[in-house]
C-alpha atoms as a PDB file:
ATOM      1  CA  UNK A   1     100.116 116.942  95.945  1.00  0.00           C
ATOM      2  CA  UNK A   2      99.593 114.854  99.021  1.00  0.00           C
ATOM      3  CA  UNK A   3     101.854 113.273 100.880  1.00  0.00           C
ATOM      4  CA  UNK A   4     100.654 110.216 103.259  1.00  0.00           C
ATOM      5  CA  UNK A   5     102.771 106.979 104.639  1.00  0.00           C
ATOM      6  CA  UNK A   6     104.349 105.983 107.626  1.00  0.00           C
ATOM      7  CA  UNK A   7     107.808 106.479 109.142  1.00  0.00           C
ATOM      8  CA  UNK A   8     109.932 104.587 111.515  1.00  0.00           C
ATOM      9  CA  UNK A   9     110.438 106.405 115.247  1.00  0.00           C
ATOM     10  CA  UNK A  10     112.578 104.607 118.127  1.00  0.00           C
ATOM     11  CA  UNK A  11     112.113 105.634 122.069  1.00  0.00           C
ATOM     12  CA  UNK A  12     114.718 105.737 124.394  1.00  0.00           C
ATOM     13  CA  UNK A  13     113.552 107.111 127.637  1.00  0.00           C
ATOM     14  CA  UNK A  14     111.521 110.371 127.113  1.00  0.00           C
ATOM     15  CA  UNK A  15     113.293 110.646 123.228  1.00  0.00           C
ATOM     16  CA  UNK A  16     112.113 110.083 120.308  1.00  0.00           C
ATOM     17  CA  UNK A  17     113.703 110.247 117.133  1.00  0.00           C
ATOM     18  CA  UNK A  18     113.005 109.136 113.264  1.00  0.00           C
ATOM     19  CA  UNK A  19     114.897 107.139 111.364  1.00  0.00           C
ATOM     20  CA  UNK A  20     115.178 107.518 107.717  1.00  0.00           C
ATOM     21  CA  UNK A  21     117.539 107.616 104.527  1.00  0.00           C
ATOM     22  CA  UNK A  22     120.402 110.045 104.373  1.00  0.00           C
ATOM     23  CA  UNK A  23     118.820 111.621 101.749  1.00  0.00           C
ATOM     24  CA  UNK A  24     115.762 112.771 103.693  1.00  0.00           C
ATOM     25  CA  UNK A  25     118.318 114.869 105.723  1.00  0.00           C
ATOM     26  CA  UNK A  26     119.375 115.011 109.576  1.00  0.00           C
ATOM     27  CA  UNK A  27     116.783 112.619 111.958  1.00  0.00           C
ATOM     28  CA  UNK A  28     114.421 114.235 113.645  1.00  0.00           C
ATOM     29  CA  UNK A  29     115.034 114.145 117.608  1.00  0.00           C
ATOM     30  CA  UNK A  30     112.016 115.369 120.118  1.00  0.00           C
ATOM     31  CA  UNK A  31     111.898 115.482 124.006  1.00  0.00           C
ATOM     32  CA  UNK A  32     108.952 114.095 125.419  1.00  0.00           C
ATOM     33  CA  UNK A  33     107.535 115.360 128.834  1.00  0.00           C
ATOM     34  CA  UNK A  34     104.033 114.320 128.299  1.00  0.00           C
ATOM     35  CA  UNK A  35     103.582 110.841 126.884  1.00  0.00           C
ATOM     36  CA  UNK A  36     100.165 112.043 126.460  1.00  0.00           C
ATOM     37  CA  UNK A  37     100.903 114.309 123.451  1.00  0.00           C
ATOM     38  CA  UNK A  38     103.620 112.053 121.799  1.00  0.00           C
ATOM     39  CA  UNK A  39     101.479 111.403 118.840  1.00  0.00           C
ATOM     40  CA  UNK A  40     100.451 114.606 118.324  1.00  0.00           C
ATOM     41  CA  UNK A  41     103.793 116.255 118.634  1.00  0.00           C
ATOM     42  CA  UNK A  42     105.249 113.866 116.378  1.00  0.00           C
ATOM     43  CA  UNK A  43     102.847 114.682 113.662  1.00  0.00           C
ATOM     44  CA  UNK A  44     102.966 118.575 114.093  1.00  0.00           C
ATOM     45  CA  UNK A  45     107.182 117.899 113.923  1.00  0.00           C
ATOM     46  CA  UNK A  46     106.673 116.021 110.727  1.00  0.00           C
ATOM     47  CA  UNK A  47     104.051 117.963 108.846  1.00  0.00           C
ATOM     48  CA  UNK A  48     106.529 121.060 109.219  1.00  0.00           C
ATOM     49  CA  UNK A  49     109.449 118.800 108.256  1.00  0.00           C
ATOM     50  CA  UNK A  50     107.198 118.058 105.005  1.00  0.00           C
ATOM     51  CA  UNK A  51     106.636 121.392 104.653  1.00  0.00           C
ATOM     52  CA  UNK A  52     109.754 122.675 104.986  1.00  0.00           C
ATOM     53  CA  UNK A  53     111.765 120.080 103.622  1.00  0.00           C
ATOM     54  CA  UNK A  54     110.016 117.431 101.736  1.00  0.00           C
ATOM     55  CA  UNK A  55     108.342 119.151  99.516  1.00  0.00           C
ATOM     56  CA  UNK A  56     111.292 121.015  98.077  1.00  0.00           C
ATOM     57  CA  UNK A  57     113.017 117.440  98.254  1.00  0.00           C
ATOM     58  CA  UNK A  58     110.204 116.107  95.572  1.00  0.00           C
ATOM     59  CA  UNK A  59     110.617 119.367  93.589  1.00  0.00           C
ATOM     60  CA  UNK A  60     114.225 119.316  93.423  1.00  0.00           C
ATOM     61  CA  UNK A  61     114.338 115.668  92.080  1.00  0.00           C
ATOM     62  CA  UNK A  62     111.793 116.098  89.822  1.00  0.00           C
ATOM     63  CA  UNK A  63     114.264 119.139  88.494  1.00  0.00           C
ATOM     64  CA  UNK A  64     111.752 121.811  88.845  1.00  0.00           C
ATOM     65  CA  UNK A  65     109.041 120.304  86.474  1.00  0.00           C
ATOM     66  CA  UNK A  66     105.200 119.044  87.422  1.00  0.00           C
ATOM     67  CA  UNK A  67     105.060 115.449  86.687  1.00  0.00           C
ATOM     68  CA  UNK A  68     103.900 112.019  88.073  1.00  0.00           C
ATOM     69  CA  UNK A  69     104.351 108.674  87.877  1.00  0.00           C
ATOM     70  CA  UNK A  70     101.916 106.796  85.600  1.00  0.00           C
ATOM     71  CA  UNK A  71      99.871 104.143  88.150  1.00  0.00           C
ATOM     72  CA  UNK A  72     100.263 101.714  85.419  1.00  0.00           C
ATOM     73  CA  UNK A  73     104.221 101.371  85.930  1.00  0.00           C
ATOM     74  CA  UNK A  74     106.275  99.261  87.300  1.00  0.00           C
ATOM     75  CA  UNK A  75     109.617  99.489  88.206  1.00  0.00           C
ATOM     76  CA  UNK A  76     111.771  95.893  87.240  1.00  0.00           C
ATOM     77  CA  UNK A  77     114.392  95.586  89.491  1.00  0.00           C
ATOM     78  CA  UNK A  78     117.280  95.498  89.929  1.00  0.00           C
ATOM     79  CA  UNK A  79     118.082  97.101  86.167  1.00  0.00           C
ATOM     80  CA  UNK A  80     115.611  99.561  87.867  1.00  0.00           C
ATOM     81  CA  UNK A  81     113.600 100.190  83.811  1.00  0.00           C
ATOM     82  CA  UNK A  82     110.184 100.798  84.085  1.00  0.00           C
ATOM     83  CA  UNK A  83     107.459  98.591  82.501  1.00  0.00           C
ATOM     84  CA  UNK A  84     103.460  98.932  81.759  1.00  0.00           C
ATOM     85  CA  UNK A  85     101.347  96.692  83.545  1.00  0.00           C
ATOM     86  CA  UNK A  86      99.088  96.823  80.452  1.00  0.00           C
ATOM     87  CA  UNK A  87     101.589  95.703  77.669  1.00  0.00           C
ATOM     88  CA  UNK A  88     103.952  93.762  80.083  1.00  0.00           C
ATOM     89  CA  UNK A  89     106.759  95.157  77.993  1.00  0.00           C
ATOM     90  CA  UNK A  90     109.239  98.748  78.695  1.00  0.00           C
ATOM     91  CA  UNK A  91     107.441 101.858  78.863  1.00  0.00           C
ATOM     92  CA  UNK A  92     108.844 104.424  76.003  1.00  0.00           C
ATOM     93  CA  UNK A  93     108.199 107.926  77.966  1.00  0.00           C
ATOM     94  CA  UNK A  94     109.536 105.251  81.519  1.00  0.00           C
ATOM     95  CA  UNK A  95     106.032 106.062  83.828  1.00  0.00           C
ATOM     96  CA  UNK A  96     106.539 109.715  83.713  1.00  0.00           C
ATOM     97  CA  UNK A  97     103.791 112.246  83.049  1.00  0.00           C
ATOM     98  CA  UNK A  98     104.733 115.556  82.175  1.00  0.00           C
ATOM     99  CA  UNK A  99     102.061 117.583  83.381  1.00  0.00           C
ATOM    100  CA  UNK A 100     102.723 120.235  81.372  1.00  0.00           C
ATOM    101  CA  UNK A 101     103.107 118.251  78.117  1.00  0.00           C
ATOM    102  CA  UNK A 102     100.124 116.435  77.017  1.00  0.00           C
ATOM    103  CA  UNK A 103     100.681 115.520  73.660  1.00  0.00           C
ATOM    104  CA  UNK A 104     104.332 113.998  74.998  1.00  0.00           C
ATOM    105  CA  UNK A 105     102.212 111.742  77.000  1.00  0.00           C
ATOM    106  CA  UNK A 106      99.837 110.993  74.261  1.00  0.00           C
ATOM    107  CA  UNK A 107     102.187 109.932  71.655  1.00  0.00           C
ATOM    108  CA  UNK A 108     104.945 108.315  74.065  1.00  0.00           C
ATOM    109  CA  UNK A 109     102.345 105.609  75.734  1.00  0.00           C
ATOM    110  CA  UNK A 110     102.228 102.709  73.756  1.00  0.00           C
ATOM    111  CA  UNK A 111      99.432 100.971  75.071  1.00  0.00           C
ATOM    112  CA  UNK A 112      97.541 100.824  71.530  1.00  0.00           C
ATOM    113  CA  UNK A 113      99.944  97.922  70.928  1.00  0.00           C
ATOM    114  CA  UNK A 114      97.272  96.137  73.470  1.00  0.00           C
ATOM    115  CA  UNK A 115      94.240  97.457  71.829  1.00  0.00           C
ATOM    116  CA  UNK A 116      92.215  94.532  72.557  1.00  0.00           C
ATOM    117  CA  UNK A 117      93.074  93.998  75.932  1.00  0.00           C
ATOM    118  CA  UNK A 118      92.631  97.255  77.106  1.00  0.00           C
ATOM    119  CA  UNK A 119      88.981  97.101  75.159  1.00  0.00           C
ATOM    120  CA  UNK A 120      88.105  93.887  77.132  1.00  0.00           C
ATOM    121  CA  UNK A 121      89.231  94.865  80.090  1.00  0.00           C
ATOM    122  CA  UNK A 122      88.873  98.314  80.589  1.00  0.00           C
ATOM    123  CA  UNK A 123      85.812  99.173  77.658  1.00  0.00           C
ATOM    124  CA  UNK A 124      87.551 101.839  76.173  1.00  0.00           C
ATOM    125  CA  UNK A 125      89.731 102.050  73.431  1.00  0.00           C
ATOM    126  CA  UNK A 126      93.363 102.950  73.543  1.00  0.00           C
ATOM    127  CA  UNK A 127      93.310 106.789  73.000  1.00  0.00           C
ATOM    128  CA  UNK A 128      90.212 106.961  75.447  1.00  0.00           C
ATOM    129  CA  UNK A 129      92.235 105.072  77.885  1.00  0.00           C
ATOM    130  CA  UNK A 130      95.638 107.498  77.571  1.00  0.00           C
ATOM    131  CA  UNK A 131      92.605 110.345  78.057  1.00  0.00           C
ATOM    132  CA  UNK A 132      91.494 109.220  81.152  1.00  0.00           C
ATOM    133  CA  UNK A 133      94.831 108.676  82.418  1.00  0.00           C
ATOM    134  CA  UNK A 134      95.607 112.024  81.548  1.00  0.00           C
ATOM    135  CA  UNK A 135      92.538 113.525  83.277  1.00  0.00           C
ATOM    136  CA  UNK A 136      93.116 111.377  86.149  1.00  0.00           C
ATOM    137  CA  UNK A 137      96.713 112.592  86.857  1.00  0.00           C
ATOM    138  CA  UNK A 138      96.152 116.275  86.013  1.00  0.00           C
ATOM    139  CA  UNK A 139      92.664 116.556  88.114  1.00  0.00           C
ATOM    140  CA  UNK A 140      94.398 115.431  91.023  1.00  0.00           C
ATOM    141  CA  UNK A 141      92.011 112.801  91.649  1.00  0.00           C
ATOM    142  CA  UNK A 142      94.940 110.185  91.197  1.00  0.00           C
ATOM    143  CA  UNK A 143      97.010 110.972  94.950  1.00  0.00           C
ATOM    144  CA  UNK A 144      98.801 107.173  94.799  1.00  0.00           C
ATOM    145  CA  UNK A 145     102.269 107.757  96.927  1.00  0.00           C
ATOM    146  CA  UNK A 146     104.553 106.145  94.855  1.00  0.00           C
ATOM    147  CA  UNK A 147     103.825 108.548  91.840  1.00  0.00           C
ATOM    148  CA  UNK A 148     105.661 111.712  94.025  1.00  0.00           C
ATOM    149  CA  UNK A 149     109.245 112.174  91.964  1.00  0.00           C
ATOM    150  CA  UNK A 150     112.056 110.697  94.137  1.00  0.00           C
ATOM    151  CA  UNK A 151     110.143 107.421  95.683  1.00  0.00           C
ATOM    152  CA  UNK A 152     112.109 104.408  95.936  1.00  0.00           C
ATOM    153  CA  UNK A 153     110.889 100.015  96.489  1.00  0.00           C
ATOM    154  CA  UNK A 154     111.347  98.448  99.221  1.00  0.00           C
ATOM    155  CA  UNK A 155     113.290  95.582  99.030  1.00  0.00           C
ATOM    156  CA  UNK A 156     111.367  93.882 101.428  1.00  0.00           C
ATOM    157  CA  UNK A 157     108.168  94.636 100.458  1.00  0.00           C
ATOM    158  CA  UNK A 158     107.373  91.714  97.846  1.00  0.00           C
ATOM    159  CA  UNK A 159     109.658  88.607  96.773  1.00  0.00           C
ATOM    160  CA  UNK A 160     109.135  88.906  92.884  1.00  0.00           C
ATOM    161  CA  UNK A 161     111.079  91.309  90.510  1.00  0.00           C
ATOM    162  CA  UNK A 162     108.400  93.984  89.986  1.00  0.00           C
ATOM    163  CA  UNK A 163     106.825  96.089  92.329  1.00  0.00           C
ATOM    164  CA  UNK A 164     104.472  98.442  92.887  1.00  0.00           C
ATOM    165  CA  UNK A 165     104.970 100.355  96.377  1.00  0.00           C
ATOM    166  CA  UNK A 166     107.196 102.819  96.573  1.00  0.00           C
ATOM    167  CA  UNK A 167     108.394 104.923  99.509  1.00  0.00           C
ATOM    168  CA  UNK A 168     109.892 108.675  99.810  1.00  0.00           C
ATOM    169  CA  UNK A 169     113.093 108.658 101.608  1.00  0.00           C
ATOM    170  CA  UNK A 170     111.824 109.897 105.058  1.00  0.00           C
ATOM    171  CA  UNK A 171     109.670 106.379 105.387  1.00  0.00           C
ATOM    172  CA  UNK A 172     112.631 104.068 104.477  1.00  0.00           C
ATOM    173  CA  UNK A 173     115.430 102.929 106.587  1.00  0.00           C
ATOM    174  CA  UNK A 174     118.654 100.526 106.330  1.00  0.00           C
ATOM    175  CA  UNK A 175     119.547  97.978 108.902  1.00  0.00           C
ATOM    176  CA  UNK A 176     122.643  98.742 108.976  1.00  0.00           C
ATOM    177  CA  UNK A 177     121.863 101.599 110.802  1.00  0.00           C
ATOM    178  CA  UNK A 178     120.559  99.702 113.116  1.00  0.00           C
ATOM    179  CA  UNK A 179     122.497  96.538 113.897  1.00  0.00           C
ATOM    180  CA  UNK A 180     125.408  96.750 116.109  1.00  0.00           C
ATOM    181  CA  UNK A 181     128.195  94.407 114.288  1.00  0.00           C
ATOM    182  CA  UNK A 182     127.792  94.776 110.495  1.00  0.00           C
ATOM    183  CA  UNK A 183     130.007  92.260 110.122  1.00  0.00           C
ATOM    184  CA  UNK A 184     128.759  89.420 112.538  1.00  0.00           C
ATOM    185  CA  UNK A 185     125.634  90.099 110.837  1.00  0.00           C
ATOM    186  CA  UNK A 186     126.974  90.286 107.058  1.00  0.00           C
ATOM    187  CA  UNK A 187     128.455  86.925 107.681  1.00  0.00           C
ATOM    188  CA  UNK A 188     125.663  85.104 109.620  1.00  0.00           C
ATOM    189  CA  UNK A 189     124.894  81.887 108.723  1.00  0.00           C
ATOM    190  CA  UNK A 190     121.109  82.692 109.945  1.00  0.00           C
ATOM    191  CA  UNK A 191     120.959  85.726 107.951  1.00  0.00           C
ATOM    192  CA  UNK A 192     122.334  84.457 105.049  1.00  0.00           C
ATOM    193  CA  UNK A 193     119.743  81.418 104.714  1.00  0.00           C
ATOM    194  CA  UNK A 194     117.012  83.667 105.676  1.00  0.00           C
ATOM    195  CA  UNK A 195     118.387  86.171 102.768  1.00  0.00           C
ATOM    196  CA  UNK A 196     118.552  88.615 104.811  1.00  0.00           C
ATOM    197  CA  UNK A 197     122.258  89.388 104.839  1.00  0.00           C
ATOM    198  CA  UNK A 198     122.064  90.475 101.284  1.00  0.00           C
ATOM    199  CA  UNK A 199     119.393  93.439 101.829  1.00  0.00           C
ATOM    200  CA  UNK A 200     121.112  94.751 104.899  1.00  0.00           C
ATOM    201  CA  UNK A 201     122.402  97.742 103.184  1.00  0.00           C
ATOM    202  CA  UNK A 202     118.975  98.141 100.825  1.00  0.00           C
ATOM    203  CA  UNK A 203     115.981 100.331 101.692  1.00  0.00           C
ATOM    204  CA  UNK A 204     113.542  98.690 104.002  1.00  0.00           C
ATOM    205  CA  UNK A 205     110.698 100.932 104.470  1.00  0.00           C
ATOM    206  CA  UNK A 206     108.854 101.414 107.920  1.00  0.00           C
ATOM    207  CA  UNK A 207     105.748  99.245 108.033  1.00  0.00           C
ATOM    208  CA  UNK A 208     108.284  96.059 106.930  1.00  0.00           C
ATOM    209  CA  UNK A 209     110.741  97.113 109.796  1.00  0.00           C
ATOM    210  CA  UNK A 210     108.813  96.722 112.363  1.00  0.00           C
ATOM    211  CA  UNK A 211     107.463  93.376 111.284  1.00  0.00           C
ATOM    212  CA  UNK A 212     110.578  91.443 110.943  1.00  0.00           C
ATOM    213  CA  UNK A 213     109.780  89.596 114.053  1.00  0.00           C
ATOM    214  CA  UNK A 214     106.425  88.288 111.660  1.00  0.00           C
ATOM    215  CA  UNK A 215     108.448  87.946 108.732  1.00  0.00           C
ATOM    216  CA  UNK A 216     111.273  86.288 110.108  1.00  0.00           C
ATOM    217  CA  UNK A 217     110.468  84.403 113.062  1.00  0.00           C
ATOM    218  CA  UNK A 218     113.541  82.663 112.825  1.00  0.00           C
ATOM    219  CA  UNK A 219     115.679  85.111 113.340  1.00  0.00           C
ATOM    220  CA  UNK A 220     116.806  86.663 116.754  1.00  0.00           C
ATOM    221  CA  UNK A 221     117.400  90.448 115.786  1.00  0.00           C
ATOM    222  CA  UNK A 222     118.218  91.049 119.567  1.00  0.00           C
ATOM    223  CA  UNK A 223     121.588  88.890 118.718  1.00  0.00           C
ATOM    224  CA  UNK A 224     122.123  91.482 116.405  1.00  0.00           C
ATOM    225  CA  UNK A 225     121.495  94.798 118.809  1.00  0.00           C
ATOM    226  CA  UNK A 226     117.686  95.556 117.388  1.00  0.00           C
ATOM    227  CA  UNK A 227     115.180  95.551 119.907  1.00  0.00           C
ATOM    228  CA  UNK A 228     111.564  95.870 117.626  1.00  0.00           C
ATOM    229  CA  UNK A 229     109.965  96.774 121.264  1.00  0.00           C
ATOM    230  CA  UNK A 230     111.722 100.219 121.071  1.00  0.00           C
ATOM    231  CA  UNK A 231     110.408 101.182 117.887  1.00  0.00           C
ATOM    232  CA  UNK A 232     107.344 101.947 115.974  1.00  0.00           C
ATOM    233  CA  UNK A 233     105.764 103.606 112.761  1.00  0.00           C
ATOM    234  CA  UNK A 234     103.761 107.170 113.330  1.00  0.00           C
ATOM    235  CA  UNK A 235     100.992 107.423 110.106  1.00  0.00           C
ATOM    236  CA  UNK A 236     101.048 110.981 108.862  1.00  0.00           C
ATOM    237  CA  UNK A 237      99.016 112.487 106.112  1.00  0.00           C
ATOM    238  CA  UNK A 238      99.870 116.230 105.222  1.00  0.00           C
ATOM    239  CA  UNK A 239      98.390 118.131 101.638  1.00  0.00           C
ATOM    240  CA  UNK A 240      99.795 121.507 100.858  1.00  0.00           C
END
Protein backbone atom coordinates (compact mmCIF):
# COMPACT_ATOMS: atom_id res chain seq x y z
CA UNK A 1 0.00 0.00 0.00
CA UNK A 2 1.33 3.45 -0.66
CA UNK A 3 0.81 6.25 1.05
CA UNK A 4 1.42 9.82 -0.78
CA UNK A 5 -0.26 13.48 -0.01
CA UNK A 6 0.64 16.48 1.61
CA UNK A 7 0.44 17.77 5.19
CA UNK A 8 0.19 21.11 6.77
CA UNK A 9 3.61 22.34 8.83
CA UNK A 10 3.76 25.95 10.58
CA UNK A 11 7.34 27.71 11.50
CA UNK A 12 7.90 29.66 14.35
CA UNK A 13 11.48 30.58 14.65
CA UNK A 14 13.75 27.48 14.16
CA UNK A 15 10.32 25.05 14.95
CA UNK A 16 8.45 23.32 13.02
CA UNK A 17 5.55 21.40 13.76
CA UNK A 18 2.49 19.53 11.80
CA UNK A 19 -0.79 20.09 12.17
CA UNK A 20 -3.33 17.46 11.76
CA UNK A 21 -6.62 15.74 13.14
CA UNK A 22 -6.72 14.41 16.65
CA UNK A 23 -7.05 11.23 15.36
CA UNK A 24 -3.67 11.10 13.62
CA UNK A 25 -2.24 11.39 17.22
CA UNK A 26 0.12 14.03 19.07
CA UNK A 27 1.72 16.85 16.31
CA UNK A 28 4.85 16.34 15.32
CA UNK A 29 7.37 19.13 16.71
CA UNK A 30 11.18 19.32 15.17
CA UNK A 31 14.08 21.78 15.99
CA UNK A 32 15.67 23.16 13.14
CA UNK A 33 19.43 24.23 13.22
CA UNK A 34 20.06 23.97 9.59
CA UNK A 35 17.40 25.49 7.38
CA UNK A 36 19.26 23.68 4.81
CA UNK A 37 17.98 20.19 5.75
CA UNK A 38 14.38 21.26 6.78
CA UNK A 39 12.87 19.38 3.97
CA UNK A 40 14.66 16.51 4.33
CA UNK A 41 14.27 16.15 8.03
CA UNK A 42 10.72 16.67 7.77
CA UNK A 43 10.28 13.84 5.41
CA UNK A 44 12.62 11.31 7.29
CA UNK A 45 10.25 12.49 10.64
CA UNK A 46 7.18 11.65 8.66
CA UNK A 47 8.04 8.50 6.79
CA UNK A 48 8.85 6.96 10.37
CA UNK A 49 5.64 8.52 11.73
CA UNK A 50 3.92 6.50 8.71
CA UNK A 51 5.70 3.73 9.58
CA UNK A 52 5.23 3.60 12.93
CA UNK A 53 1.96 4.98 13.26
CA UNK A 54 -0.02 5.33 10.17
CA UNK A 55 0.06 2.30 8.94
CA UNK A 56 -1.31 0.55 12.00
CA UNK A 57 -3.86 3.60 12.01
CA UNK A 58 -5.23 2.27 8.37
CA UNK A 59 -5.10 -1.33 9.69
CA UNK A 60 -6.87 -0.72 12.78
CA UNK A 61 -9.82 1.07 11.01
CA UNK A 62 -10.07 -1.21 8.46
CA UNK A 63 -10.51 -3.84 11.63
CA UNK A 64 -7.71 -6.03 10.66
CA UNK A 65 -9.00 -7.00 7.11
CA UNK A 66 -7.27 -6.19 3.43
CA UNK A 67 -9.65 -4.08 1.59
CA UNK A 68 -9.97 -0.89 -0.59
CA UNK A 69 -12.10 1.50 -1.68
CA UNK A 70 -13.64 0.91 -5.13
CA UNK A 71 -12.31 4.14 -7.49
CA UNK A 72 -15.74 4.18 -8.81
CA UNK A 73 -17.33 5.51 -5.38
CA UNK A 74 -18.39 8.34 -4.19
CA UNK A 75 -19.12 9.40 -0.96
CA UNK A 76 -22.69 11.79 -0.85
CA UNK A 77 -22.41 13.99 1.82
CA UNK A 78 -23.44 14.89 4.40
CA UNK A 79 -25.65 11.40 4.95
CA UNK A 80 -22.01 10.26 4.23
CA UNK A 81 -23.68 6.75 1.83
CA UNK A 82 -21.63 5.84 -0.83
CA UNK A 83 -22.72 5.89 -4.52
CA UNK A 84 -21.28 4.40 -8.04
CA UNK A 85 -20.25 6.80 -10.44
CA UNK A 86 -21.38 4.24 -13.06
CA UNK A 87 -25.10 3.70 -11.98
CA UNK A 88 -25.46 7.15 -10.21
CA UNK A 89 -27.47 5.29 -7.63
CA UNK A 90 -26.17 3.60 -3.76
CA UNK A 91 -23.58 1.11 -3.95
CA UNK A 92 -24.90 -2.38 -2.26
CA UNK A 93 -21.33 -3.76 -0.88
CA UNK A 94 -20.81 0.78 -0.06
CA UNK A 95 -17.15 1.05 -2.25
CA UNK A 96 -15.51 -1.59 -0.26
CA UNK A 97 -13.40 -4.38 -1.72
CA UNK A 98 -12.69 -7.19 0.33
CA UNK A 99 -9.55 -8.38 -0.86
CA UNK A 100 -9.87 -11.51 0.41
CA UNK A 101 -13.44 -12.14 -0.84
CA UNK A 102 -13.86 -12.10 -4.48
CA UNK A 103 -17.00 -13.54 -5.14
CA UNK A 104 -18.49 -10.86 -2.31
CA UNK A 105 -17.31 -8.30 -4.68
CA UNK A 106 -18.61 -10.01 -7.70
CA UNK A 107 -22.10 -10.51 -6.69
CA UNK A 108 -22.46 -7.23 -4.43
CA UNK A 109 -21.55 -4.65 -7.49
CA UNK A 110 -24.46 -3.86 -9.29
CA UNK A 111 -23.19 -2.26 -12.18
CA UNK A 112 -24.96 -4.84 -14.70
CA UNK A 113 -28.02 -2.67 -13.99
CA UNK A 114 -25.95 -0.20 -16.52
CA UNK A 115 -25.06 -2.82 -18.97
CA UNK A 116 -25.19 -0.59 -21.83
CA UNK A 117 -23.44 2.19 -20.55
CA UNK A 118 -20.66 0.51 -19.27
CA UNK A 119 -20.51 -1.36 -22.96
CA UNK A 120 -20.41 2.12 -24.67
CA UNK A 121 -18.27 3.57 -22.60
CA UNK A 122 -15.91 1.32 -21.31
CA UNK A 123 -16.19 -1.82 -24.28
CA UNK A 124 -16.61 -4.41 -21.94
CA UNK A 125 -19.44 -5.96 -20.57
CA UNK A 126 -20.51 -5.85 -16.98
CA UNK A 127 -18.83 -9.01 -15.50
CA UNK A 128 -15.59 -8.11 -17.58
CA UNK A 129 -15.76 -4.75 -16.07
CA UNK A 130 -16.21 -6.08 -12.12
CA UNK A 131 -12.99 -8.40 -13.44
CA UNK A 132 -10.87 -5.76 -14.20
CA UNK A 133 -11.75 -3.89 -11.23
CA UNK A 134 -10.93 -6.76 -9.30
CA UNK A 135 -7.52 -7.29 -10.95
CA UNK A 136 -6.86 -3.73 -10.72
CA UNK A 137 -7.32 -3.46 -6.90
CA UNK A 138 -5.71 -6.81 -5.99
CA UNK A 139 -2.49 -6.29 -8.44
CA UNK A 140 -1.78 -3.22 -6.76
CA UNK A 141 -1.66 -1.35 -9.84
CA UNK A 142 -4.69 0.81 -8.51
CA UNK A 143 -2.51 3.10 -5.51
CA UNK A 144 -5.44 6.11 -5.62
CA UNK A 145 -5.16 7.74 -1.85
CA UNK A 146 -8.53 7.98 -1.02
CA UNK A 147 -9.08 4.11 -1.30
CA UNK A 148 -6.65 3.59 2.16
CA UNK A 149 -9.49 2.57 5.02
CA UNK A 150 -9.98 5.61 7.34
CA UNK A 151 -9.76 8.65 4.60
CA UNK A 152 -12.06 11.39 5.08
CA UNK A 153 -13.46 14.72 2.24
CA UNK A 154 -12.54 17.75 2.58
CA UNK A 155 -15.08 20.07 3.00
CA UNK A 156 -13.40 22.53 1.13
CA UNK A 157 -12.26 20.74 -1.56
CA UNK A 158 -15.34 20.99 -4.10
CA UNK A 159 -18.79 22.98 -3.68
CA UNK A 160 -21.19 20.10 -4.89
CA UNK A 161 -22.48 17.15 -2.69
CA UNK A 162 -20.23 14.35 -4.00
CA UNK A 163 -16.72 14.07 -3.94
CA UNK A 164 -14.01 12.28 -4.85
CA UNK A 165 -10.71 13.28 -2.81
CA UNK A 166 -10.25 12.03 0.24
CA UNK A 167 -7.56 12.66 2.86
CA UNK A 168 -6.02 10.41 5.85
CA UNK A 169 -6.17 12.22 9.05
CA UNK A 170 -2.46 13.35 9.25
CA UNK A 171 -3.14 15.72 5.93
CA UNK A 172 -6.35 17.36 7.31
CA UNK A 173 -6.70 20.11 9.74
CA UNK A 174 -9.61 22.30 11.47
CA UNK A 175 -9.52 26.02 11.73
CA UNK A 176 -10.45 26.09 14.78
CA UNK A 177 -7.26 25.07 15.74
CA UNK A 178 -6.03 27.73 14.31
CA UNK A 179 -8.03 30.91 14.81
CA UNK A 180 -7.63 32.77 17.95
CA UNK A 181 -11.43 33.80 18.96
CA UNK A 182 -13.78 30.96 17.91
CA UNK A 183 -16.38 32.96 18.68
CA UNK A 184 -15.60 36.38 16.91
CA UNK A 185 -15.06 34.18 14.09
CA UNK A 186 -18.27 31.80 14.49
CA UNK A 187 -20.28 34.94 14.48
CA UNK A 188 -18.61 37.02 11.69
CA UNK A 189 -20.62 38.62 9.43
CA UNK A 190 -17.62 38.13 6.74
CA UNK A 191 -17.37 34.58 7.47
CA UNK A 192 -20.74 33.85 7.47
CA UNK A 193 -21.44 35.35 3.82
CA UNK A 194 -18.33 33.83 2.62
CA UNK A 195 -19.70 30.35 4.25
CA UNK A 196 -17.00 29.95 5.90
CA UNK A 197 -18.23 30.11 9.48
CA UNK A 198 -20.12 26.93 8.98
CA UNK A 199 -16.95 24.63 8.04
CA UNK A 200 -14.81 26.02 10.80
CA UNK A 201 -15.03 22.96 12.83
CA UNK A 202 -14.97 20.47 9.48
CA UNK A 203 -11.84 18.88 8.00
CA UNK A 204 -9.97 21.13 5.68
CA UNK A 205 -7.16 19.27 4.27
CA UNK A 206 -3.60 20.85 3.64
CA UNK A 207 -3.29 21.91 0.02
CA UNK A 208 -6.91 23.99 0.62
CA UNK A 209 -5.39 25.57 3.86
CA UNK A 210 -2.90 27.18 2.59
CA UNK A 211 -4.85 28.65 -0.28
CA UNK A 212 -7.52 30.42 1.54
CA UNK A 213 -5.92 33.67 0.75
CA UNK A 214 -6.83 32.41 -3.29
CA UNK A 215 -10.02 31.11 -2.33
CA UNK A 216 -11.18 33.76 -0.27
CA UNK A 217 -9.71 36.93 -1.11
CA UNK A 218 -12.18 38.62 0.77
CA UNK A 219 -11.46 37.58 3.81
CA UNK A 220 -8.69 38.91 6.23
CA UNK A 221 -7.63 35.63 8.16
CA UNK A 222 -4.97 37.84 9.99
CA UNK A 223 -8.24 39.49 11.81
CA UNK A 224 -8.75 36.18 12.87
CA UNK A 225 -4.98 35.23 14.30
CA UNK A 226 -3.89 33.02 10.97
CA UNK A 227 -0.96 34.21 9.35
CA UNK A 228 -0.81 31.79 5.81
CA UNK A 229 3.00 33.23 5.63
CA UNK A 230 3.91 30.93 8.60
CA UNK A 231 2.73 27.88 7.15
CA UNK A 232 3.14 25.48 4.37
CA UNK A 233 2.43 21.86 2.98
CA UNK A 234 5.63 19.26 2.89
CA UNK A 235 4.69 16.43 -0.14
CA UNK A 236 5.67 13.03 1.16
CA UNK A 237 5.41 9.74 -0.59
CA UNK A 238 6.39 6.59 1.57
CA UNK A 239 5.49 2.56 0.29
CA UNK A 240 6.10 -0.15 2.79
Amino acid sequence: MKFSGNILIEYADTEVQTHWLERAGPKLILDIDDISTLDREIENTIEQYIANTGIHYVDDFAGGNNWVTCQFGRIEVPIDRWHCKITGDNCPIQAKIDLTDKQRFLQGCNIETCEGAVKKRYDRNANEFKEDIWSTVTDGDYEGHHHHPGTAPCSFCEDDNLRDTYHLPWEMTRLTDHISDYETARTSVELLQEGVAYKLGNAICSTCFVSLEDSYPEIDLSEYGIDLNEYDTVEYTFKP
